[in-house]
C-alpha atoms as a PDB file:
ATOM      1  CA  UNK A   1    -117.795 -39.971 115.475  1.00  0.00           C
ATOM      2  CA  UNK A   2    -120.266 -42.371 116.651  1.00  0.00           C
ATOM      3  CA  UNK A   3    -119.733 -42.618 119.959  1.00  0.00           C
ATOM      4  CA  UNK A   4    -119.472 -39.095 119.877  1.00  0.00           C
ATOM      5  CA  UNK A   5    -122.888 -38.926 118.496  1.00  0.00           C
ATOM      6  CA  UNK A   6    -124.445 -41.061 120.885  1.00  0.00           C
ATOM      7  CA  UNK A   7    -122.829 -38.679 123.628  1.00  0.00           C
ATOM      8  CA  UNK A   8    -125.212 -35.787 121.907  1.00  0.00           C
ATOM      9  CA  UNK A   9    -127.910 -37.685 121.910  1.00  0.00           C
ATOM     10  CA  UNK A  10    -127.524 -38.432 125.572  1.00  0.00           C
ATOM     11  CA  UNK A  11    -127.260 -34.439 126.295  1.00  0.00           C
ATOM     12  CA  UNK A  12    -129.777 -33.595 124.492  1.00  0.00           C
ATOM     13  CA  UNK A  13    -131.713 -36.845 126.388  1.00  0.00           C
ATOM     14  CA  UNK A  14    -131.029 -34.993 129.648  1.00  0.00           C
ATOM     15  CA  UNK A  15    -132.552 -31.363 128.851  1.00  0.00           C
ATOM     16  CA  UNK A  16    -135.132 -32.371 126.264  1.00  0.00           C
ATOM     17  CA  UNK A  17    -138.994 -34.021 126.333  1.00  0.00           C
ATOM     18  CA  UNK A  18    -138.904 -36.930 124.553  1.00  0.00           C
ATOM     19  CA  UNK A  19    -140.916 -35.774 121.652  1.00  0.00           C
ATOM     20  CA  UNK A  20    -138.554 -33.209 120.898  1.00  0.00           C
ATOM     21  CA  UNK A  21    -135.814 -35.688 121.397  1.00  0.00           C
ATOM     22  CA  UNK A  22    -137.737 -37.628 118.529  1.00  0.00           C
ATOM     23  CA  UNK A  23    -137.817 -34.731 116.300  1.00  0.00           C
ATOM     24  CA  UNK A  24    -134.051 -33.472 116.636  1.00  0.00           C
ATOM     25  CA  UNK A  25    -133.339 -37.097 116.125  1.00  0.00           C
ATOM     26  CA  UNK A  26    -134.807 -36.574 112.560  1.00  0.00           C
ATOM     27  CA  UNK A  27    -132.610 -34.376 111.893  1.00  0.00           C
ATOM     28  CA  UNK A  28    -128.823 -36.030 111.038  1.00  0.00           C
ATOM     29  CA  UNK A  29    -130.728 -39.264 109.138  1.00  0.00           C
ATOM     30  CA  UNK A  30    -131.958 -36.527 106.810  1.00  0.00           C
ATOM     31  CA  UNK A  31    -128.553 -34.602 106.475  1.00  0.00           C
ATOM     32  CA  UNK A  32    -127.136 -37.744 105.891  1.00  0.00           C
ATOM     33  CA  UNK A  33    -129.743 -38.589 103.150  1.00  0.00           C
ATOM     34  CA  UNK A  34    -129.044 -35.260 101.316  1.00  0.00           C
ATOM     35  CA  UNK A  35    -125.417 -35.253 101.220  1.00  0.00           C
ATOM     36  CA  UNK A  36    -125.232 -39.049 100.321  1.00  0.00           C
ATOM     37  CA  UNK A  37    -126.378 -37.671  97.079  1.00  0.00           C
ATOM     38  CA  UNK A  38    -123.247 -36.555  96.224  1.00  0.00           C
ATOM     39  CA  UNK A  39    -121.434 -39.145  96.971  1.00  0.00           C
ATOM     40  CA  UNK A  40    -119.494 -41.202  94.256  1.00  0.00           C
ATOM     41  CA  UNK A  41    -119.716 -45.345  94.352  1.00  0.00           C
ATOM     42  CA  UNK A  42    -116.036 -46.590  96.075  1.00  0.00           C
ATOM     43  CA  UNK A  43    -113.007 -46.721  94.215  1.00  0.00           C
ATOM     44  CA  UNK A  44    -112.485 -50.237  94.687  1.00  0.00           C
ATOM     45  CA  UNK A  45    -116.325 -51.347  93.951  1.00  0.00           C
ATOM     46  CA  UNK A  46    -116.029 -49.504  90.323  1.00  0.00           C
ATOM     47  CA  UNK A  47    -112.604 -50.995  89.756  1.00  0.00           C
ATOM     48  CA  UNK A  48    -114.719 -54.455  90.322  1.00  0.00           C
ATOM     49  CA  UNK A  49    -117.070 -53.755  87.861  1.00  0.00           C
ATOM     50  CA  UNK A  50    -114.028 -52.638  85.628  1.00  0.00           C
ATOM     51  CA  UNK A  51    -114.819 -49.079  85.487  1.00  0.00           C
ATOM     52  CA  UNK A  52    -111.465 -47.547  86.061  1.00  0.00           C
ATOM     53  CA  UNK A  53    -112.464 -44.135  84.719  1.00  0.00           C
ATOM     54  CA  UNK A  54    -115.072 -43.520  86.981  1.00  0.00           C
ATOM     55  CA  UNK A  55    -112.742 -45.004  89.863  1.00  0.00           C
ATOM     56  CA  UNK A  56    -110.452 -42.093  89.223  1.00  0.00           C
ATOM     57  CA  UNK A  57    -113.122 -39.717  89.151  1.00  0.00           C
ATOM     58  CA  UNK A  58    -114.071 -41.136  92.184  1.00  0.00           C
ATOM     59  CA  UNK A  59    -110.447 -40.713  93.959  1.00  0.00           C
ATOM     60  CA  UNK A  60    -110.106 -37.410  92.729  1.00  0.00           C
ATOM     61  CA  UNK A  61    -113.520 -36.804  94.223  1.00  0.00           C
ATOM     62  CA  UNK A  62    -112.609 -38.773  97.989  1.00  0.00           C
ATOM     63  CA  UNK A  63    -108.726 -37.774  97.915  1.00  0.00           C
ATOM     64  CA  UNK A  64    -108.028 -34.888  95.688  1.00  0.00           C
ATOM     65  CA  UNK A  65    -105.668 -36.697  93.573  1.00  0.00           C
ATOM     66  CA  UNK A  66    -105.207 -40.030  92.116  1.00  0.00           C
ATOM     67  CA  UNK A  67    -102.451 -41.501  93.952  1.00  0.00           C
ATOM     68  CA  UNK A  68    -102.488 -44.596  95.822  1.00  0.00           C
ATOM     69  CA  UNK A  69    -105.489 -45.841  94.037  1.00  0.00           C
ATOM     70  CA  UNK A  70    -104.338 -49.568  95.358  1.00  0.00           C
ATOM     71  CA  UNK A  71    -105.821 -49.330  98.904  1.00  0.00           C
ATOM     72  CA  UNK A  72    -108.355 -46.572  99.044  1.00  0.00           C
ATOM     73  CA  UNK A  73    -109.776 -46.279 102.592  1.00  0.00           C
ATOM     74  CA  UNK A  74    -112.469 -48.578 104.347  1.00  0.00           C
ATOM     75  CA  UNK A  75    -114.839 -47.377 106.941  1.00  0.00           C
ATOM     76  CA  UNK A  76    -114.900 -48.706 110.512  1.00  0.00           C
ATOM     77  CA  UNK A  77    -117.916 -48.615 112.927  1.00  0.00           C
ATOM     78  CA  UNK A  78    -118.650 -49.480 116.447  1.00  0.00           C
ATOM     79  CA  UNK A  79    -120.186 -52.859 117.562  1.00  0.00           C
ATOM     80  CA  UNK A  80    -122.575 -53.348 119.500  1.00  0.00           C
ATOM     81  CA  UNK A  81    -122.799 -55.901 122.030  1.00  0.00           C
ATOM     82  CA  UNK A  82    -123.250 -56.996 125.460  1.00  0.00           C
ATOM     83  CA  UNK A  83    -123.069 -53.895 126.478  1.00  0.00           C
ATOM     84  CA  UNK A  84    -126.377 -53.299 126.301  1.00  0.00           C
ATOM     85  CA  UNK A  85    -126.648 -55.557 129.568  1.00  0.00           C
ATOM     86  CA  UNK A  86    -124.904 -53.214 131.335  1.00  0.00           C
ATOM     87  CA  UNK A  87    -126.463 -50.015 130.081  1.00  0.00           C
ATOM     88  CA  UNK A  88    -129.996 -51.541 130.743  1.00  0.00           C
ATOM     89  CA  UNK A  89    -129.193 -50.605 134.588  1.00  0.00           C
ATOM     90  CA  UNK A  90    -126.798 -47.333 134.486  1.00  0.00           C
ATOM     91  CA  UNK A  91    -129.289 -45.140 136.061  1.00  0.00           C
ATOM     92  CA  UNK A  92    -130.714 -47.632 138.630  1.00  0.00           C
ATOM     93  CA  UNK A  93    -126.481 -48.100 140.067  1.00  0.00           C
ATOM     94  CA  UNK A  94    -126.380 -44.433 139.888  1.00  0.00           C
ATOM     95  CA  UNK A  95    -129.465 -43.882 141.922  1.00  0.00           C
ATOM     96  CA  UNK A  96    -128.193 -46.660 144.810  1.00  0.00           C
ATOM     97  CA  UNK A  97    -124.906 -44.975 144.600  1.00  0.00           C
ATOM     98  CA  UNK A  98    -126.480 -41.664 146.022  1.00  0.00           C
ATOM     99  CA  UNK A  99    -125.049 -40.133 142.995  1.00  0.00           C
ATOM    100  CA  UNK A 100    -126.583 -36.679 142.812  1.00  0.00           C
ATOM    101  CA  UNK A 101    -128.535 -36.326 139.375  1.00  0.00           C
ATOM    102  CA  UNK A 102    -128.860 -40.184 138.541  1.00  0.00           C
ATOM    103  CA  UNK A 103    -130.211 -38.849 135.001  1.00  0.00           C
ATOM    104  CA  UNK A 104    -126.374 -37.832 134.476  1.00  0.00           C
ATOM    105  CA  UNK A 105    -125.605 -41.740 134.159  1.00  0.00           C
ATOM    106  CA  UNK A 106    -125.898 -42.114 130.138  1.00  0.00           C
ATOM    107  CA  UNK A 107    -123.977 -38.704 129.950  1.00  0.00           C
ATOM    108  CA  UNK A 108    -121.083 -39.909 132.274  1.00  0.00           C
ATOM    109  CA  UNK A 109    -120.864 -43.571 130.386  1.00  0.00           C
ATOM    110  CA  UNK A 110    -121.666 -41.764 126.969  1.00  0.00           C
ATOM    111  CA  UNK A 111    -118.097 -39.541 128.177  1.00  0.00           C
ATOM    112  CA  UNK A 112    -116.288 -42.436 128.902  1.00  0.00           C
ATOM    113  CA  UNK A 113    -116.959 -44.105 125.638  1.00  0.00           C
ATOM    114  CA  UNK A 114    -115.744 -40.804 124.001  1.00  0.00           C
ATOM    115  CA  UNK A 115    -112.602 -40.645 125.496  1.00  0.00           C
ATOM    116  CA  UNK A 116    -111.597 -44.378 125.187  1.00  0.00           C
ATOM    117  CA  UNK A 117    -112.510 -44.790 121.530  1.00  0.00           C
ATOM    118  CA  UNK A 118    -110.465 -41.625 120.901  1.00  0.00           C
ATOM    119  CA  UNK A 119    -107.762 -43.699 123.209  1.00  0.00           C
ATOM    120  CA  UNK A 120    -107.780 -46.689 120.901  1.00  0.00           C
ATOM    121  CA  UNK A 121    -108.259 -44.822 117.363  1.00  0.00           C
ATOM    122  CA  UNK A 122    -104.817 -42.733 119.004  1.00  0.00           C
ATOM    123  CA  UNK A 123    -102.895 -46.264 119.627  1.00  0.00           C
ATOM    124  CA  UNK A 124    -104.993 -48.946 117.355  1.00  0.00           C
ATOM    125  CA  UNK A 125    -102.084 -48.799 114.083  1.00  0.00           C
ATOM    126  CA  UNK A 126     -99.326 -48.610 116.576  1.00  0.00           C
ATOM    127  CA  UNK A 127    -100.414 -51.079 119.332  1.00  0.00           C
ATOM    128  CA  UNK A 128    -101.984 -53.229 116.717  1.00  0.00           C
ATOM    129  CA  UNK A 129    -105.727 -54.905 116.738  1.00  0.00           C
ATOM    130  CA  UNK A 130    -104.937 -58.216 118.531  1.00  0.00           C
ATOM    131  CA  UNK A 131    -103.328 -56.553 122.084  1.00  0.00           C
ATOM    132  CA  UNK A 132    -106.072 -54.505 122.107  1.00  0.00           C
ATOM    133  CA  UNK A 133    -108.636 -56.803 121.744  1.00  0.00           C
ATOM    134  CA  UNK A 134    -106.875 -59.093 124.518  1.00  0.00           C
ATOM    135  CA  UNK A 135    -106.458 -56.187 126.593  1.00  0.00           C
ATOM    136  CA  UNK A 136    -110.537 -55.300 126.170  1.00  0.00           C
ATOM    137  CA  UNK A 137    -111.509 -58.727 126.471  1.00  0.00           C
ATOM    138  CA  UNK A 138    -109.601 -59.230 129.665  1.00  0.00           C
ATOM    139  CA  UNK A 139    -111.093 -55.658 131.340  1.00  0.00           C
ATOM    140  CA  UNK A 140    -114.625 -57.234 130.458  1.00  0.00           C
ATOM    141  CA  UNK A 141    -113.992 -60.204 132.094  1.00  0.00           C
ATOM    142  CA  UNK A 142    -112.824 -58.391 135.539  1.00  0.00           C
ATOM    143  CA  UNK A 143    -115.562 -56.336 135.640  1.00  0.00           C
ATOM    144  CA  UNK A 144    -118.586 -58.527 134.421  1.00  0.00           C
ATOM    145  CA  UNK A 145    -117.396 -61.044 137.571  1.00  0.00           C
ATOM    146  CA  UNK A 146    -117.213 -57.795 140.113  1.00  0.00           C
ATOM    147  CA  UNK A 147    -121.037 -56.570 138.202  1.00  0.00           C
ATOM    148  CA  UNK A 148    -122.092 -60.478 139.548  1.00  0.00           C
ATOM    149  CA  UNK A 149    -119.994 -60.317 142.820  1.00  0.00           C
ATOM    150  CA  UNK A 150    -122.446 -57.156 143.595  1.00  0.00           C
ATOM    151  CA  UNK A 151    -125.315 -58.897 142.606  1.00  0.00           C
ATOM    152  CA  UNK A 152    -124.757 -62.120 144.506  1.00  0.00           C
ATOM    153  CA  UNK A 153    -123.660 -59.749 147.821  1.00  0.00           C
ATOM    154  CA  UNK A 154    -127.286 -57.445 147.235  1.00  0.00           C
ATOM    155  CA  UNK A 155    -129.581 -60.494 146.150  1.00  0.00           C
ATOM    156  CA  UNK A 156    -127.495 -63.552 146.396  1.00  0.00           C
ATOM    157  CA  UNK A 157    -129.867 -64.491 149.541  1.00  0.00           C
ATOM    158  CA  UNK A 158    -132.001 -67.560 149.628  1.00  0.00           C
ATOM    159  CA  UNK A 159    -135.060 -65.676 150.584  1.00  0.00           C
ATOM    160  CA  UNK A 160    -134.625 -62.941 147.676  1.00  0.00           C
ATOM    161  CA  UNK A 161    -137.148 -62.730 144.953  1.00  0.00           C
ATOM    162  CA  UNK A 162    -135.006 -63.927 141.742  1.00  0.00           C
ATOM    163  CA  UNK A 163    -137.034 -60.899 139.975  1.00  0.00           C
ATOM    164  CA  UNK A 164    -134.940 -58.799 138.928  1.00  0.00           C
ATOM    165  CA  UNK A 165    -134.916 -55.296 140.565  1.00  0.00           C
ATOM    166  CA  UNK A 166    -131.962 -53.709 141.930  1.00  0.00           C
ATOM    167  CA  UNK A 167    -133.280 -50.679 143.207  1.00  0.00           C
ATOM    168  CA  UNK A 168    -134.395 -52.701 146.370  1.00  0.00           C
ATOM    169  CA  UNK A 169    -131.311 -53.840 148.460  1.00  0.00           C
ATOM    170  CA  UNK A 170    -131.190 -56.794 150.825  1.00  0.00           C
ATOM    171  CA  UNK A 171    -132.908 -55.477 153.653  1.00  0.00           C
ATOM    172  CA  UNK A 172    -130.458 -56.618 156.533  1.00  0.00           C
ATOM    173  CA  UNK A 173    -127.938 -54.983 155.302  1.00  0.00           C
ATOM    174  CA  UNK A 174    -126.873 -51.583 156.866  1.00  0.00           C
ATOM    175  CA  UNK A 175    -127.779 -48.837 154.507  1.00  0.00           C
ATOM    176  CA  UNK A 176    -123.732 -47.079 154.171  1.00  0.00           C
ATOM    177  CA  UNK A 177    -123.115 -51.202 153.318  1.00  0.00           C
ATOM    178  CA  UNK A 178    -125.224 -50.900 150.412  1.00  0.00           C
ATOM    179  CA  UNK A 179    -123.935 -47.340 148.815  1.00  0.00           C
ATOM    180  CA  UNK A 180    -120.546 -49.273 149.448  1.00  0.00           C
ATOM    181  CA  UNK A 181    -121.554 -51.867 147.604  1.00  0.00           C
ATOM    182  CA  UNK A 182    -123.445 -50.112 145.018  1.00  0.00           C
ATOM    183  CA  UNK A 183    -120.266 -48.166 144.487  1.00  0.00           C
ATOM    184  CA  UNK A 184    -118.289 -51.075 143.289  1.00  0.00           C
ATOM    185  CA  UNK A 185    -121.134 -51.400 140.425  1.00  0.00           C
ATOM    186  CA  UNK A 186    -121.028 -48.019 139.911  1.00  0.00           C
ATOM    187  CA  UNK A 187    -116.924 -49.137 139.378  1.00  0.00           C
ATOM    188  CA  UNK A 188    -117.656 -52.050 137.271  1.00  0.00           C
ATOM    189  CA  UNK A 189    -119.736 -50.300 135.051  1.00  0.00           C
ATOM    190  CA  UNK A 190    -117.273 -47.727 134.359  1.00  0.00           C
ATOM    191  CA  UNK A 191    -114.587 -50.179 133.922  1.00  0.00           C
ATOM    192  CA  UNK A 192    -116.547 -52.472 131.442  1.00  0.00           C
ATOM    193  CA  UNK A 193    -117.633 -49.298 129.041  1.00  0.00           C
ATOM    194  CA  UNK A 194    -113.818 -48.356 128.927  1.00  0.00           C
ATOM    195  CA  UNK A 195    -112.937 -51.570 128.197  1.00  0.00           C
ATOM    196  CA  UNK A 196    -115.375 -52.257 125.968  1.00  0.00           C
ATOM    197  CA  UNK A 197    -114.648 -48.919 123.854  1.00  0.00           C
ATOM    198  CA  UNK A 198    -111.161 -49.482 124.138  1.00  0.00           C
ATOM    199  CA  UNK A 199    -111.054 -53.001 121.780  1.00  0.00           C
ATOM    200  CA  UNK A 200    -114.555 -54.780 121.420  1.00  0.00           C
ATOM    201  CA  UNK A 201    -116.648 -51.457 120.836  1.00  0.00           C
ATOM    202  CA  UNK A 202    -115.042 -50.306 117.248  1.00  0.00           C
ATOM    203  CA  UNK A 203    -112.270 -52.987 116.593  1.00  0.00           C
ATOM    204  CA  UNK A 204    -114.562 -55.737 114.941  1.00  0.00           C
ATOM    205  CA  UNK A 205    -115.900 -53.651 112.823  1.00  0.00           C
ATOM    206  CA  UNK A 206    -112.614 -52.399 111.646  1.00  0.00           C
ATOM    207  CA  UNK A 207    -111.674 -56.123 111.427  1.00  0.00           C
ATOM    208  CA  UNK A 208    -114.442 -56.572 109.028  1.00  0.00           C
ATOM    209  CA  UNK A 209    -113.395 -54.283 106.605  1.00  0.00           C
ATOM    210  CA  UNK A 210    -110.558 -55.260 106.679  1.00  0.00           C
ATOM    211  CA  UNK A 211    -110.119 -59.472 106.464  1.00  0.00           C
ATOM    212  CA  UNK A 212    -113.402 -59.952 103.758  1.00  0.00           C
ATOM    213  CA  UNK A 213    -111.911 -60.530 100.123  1.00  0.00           C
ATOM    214  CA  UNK A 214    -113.330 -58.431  97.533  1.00  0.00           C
ATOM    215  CA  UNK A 215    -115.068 -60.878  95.586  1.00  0.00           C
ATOM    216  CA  UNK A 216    -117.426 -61.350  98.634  1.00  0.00           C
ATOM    217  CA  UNK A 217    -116.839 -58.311 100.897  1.00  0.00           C
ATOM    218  CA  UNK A 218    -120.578 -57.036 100.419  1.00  0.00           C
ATOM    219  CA  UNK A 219    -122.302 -60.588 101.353  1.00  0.00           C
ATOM    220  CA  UNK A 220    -119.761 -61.360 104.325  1.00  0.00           C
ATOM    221  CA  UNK A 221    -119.969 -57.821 105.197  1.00  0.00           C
ATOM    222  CA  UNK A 222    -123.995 -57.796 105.184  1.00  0.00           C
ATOM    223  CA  UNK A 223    -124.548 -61.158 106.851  1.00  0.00           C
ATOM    224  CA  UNK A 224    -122.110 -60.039 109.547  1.00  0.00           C
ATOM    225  CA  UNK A 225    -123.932 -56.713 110.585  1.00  0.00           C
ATOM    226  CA  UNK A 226    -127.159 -58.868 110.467  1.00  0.00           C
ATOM    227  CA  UNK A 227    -125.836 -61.802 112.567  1.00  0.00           C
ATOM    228  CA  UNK A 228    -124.680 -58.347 115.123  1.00  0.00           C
ATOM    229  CA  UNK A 229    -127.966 -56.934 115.249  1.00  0.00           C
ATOM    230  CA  UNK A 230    -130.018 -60.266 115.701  1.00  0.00           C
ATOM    231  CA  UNK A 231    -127.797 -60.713 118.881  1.00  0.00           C
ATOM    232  CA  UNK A 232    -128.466 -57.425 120.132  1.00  0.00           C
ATOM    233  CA  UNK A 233    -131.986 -58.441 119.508  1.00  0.00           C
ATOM    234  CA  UNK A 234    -132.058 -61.254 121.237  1.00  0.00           C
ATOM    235  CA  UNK A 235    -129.700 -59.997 123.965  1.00  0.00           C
ATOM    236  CA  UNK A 236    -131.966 -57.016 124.455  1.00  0.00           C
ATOM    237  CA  UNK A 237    -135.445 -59.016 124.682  1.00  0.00           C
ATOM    238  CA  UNK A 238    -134.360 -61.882 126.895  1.00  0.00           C
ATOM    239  CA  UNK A 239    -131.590 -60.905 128.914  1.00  0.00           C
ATOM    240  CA  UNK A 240    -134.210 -60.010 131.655  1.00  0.00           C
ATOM    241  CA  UNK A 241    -135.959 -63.830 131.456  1.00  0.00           C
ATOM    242  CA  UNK A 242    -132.061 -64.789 131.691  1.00  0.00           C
ATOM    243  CA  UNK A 243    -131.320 -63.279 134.584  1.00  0.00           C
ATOM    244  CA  UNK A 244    -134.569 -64.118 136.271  1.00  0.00           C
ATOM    245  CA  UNK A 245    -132.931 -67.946 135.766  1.00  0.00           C
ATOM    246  CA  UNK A 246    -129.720 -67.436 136.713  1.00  0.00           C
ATOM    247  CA  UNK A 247    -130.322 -65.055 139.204  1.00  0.00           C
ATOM    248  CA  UNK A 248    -128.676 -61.150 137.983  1.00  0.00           C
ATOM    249  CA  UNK A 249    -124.996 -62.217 139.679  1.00  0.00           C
ATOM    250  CA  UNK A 250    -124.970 -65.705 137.076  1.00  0.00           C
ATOM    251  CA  UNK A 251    -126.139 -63.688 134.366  1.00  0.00           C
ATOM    252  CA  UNK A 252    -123.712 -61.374 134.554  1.00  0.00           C
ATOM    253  CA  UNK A 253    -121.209 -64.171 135.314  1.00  0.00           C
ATOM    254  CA  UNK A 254    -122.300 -65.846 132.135  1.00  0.00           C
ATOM    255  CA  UNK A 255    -120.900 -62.784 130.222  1.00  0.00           C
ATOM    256  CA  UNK A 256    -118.076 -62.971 132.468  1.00  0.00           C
ATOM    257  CA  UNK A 257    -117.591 -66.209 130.673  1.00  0.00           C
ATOM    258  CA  UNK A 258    -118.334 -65.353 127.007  1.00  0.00           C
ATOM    259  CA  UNK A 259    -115.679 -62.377 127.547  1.00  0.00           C
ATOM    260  CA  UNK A 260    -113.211 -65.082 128.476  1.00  0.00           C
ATOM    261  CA  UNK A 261    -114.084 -67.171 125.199  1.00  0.00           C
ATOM    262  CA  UNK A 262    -113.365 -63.563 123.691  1.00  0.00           C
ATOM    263  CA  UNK A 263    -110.065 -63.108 124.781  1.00  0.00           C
ATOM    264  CA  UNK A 264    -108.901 -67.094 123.977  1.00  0.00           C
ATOM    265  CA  UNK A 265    -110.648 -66.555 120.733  1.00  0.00           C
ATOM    266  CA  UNK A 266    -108.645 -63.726 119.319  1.00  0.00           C
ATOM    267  CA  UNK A 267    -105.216 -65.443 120.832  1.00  0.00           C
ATOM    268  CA  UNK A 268    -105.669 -68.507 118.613  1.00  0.00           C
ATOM    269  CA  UNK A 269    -108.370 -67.672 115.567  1.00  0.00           C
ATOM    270  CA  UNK A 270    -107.757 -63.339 114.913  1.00  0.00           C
ATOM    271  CA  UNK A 271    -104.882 -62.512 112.719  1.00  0.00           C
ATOM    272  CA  UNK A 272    -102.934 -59.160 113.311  1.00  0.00           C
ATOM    273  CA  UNK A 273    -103.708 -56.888 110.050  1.00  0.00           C
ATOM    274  CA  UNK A 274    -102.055 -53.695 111.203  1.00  0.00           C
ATOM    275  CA  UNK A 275    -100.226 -52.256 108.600  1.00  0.00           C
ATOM    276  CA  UNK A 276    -100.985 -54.672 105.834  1.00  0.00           C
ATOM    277  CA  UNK A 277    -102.974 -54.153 102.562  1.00  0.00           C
ATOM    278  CA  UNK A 278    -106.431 -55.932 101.655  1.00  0.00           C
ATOM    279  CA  UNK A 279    -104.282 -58.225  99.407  1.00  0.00           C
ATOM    280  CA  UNK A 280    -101.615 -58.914 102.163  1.00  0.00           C
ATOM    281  CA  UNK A 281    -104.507 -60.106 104.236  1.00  0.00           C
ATOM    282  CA  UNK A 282    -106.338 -61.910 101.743  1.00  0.00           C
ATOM    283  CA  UNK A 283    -103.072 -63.751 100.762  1.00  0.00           C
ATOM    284  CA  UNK A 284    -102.456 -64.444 104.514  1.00  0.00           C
ATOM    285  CA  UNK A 285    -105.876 -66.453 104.866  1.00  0.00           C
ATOM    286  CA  UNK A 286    -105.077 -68.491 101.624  1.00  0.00           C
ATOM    287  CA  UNK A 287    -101.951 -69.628 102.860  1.00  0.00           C
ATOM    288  CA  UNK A 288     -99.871 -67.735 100.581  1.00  0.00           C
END
């Protein structure tokens, strides 16, 4: 649903002024606001706070019934991460790659995030969290090297400007050379936002949910989502001043590397939690 939503807000990017886009952007926040209203507290919060009678209430509310009041369900949402890097430039590789209405960029990578989420909320419980966050972190890593193999081939050249602006092609280089090449970003990109939506776009936060104990779920939970956003912060603001340092290709390269650290980082330190309860997971990381 939320990469869904994004996909909406790209559409209505492409046919709307941006004021407009403002004000129809008002519109779900207050929806939501309404309708939270009538929400109840969680089942598992009230049974915290040893308020079993509302819990039930609450069940009967969520589930229509009061059965398997154990394990009530946790929401999942999508990370955000180094994608951002990539997105910054999804209309500029569109535009080199003579693609026909470079504003359809964000609606084509907005499509592809669709349809791989769906792909890995389809196979997540069967193929479990761990291959598919091995199998994300490993598409990444392929096409974050290929995004710097284009930029060291375009700007790679001594006598480039290290600013960074890809619109402008090395000049010696023939101009079908440079679609060519600007066709393996276009590739990359693709490849990286259906990898990414495929294990590292909704699986941590899943993950999340899922490994905190109860007794400090909310605090882990909320220093988590703030430790998230300050990266994307960060990311966002000074990813330009990075690549002016490394040069674009050992920028992205440098991602090229983190993805790696991703991929040996769930082999050896993530624990598989498909099919297990909160408790079974909680036991597992207290060595019972």
């Amino acid at each position: 649903m939320v990469v869904v939503g994004i996909l909406l807000a790209y559409l209505a990017g492409w046919v709307l002024e941006w004021r407009w886009l403002a004000v129809l952007g008002c519109v779900p926040p207050s929806l939501m606001l309404l309708l939270m209203c009538f929400m109840p507290e969680t089942p598992r919060f009230l049974l915290t706070q040893h308020r079993r009678q509302e819990a039930m209430a609450a069940l009967r509310f969520l589930w229509g019934s009061e059965q398997g009041w154990e394990d009530p369900p946790i929401g999942a949402e999508q990370q955000l991460s180094g994608v951002n890097a990539v997105m910054f430039y999804a209309e500029t590789i569109f535009e080199e790659a003579k693609f026909k209405d470079s504003s359809l960029a964000s609606v084509v990578v907005g499509v592809i995030q669709v349809l791989f989420t769906a792909v890995a909320a389809l196979i997540m419980d069967r193929a479990g969290r761990r291959l598919l966050l091995v199998l994300s972190g490993v598409v990444m890593v392929f096409s974050t090297s290929a995004f710097g193999a284009y930029f060291k081939l375009t700007q790679g050249g001594p006598g480039n400007s290290s600013h960074v602006a890809i619109s402008a092609p090395v000049s010696a280089q023939p101009v079908d050379a440079s679609v060519g090449l600007a066709w393996l970003a276009v590739g990359s990109m693709c490849l990286f936002i259906a990898g990414f939506a495929v294990g590292w776009g909704p699986i941590p936060w899943l993950l999340m949910s899922e490994i905190f104990p109860l007794h400090v779920k909310g605090v882990a939970t909320g220093i988590c989502v703030l430790t998230n956003w300050l990266m994307a912060f960060l990311v966002t603001k000074e990813f330009s001043s990075l690549m002016e340092v490394l040069r674009p290709y050992g920028a992205f390269w440098l991602a090229s590397a983190f993805c790696i650290f991703s991929v040996l980082f769930t082999l050896f330190c993530v624990p598989e939690t498909k099919g297990k309860t909160l408790e079974q997971i909680t036991a597992h990381f207290e060595g019972r």
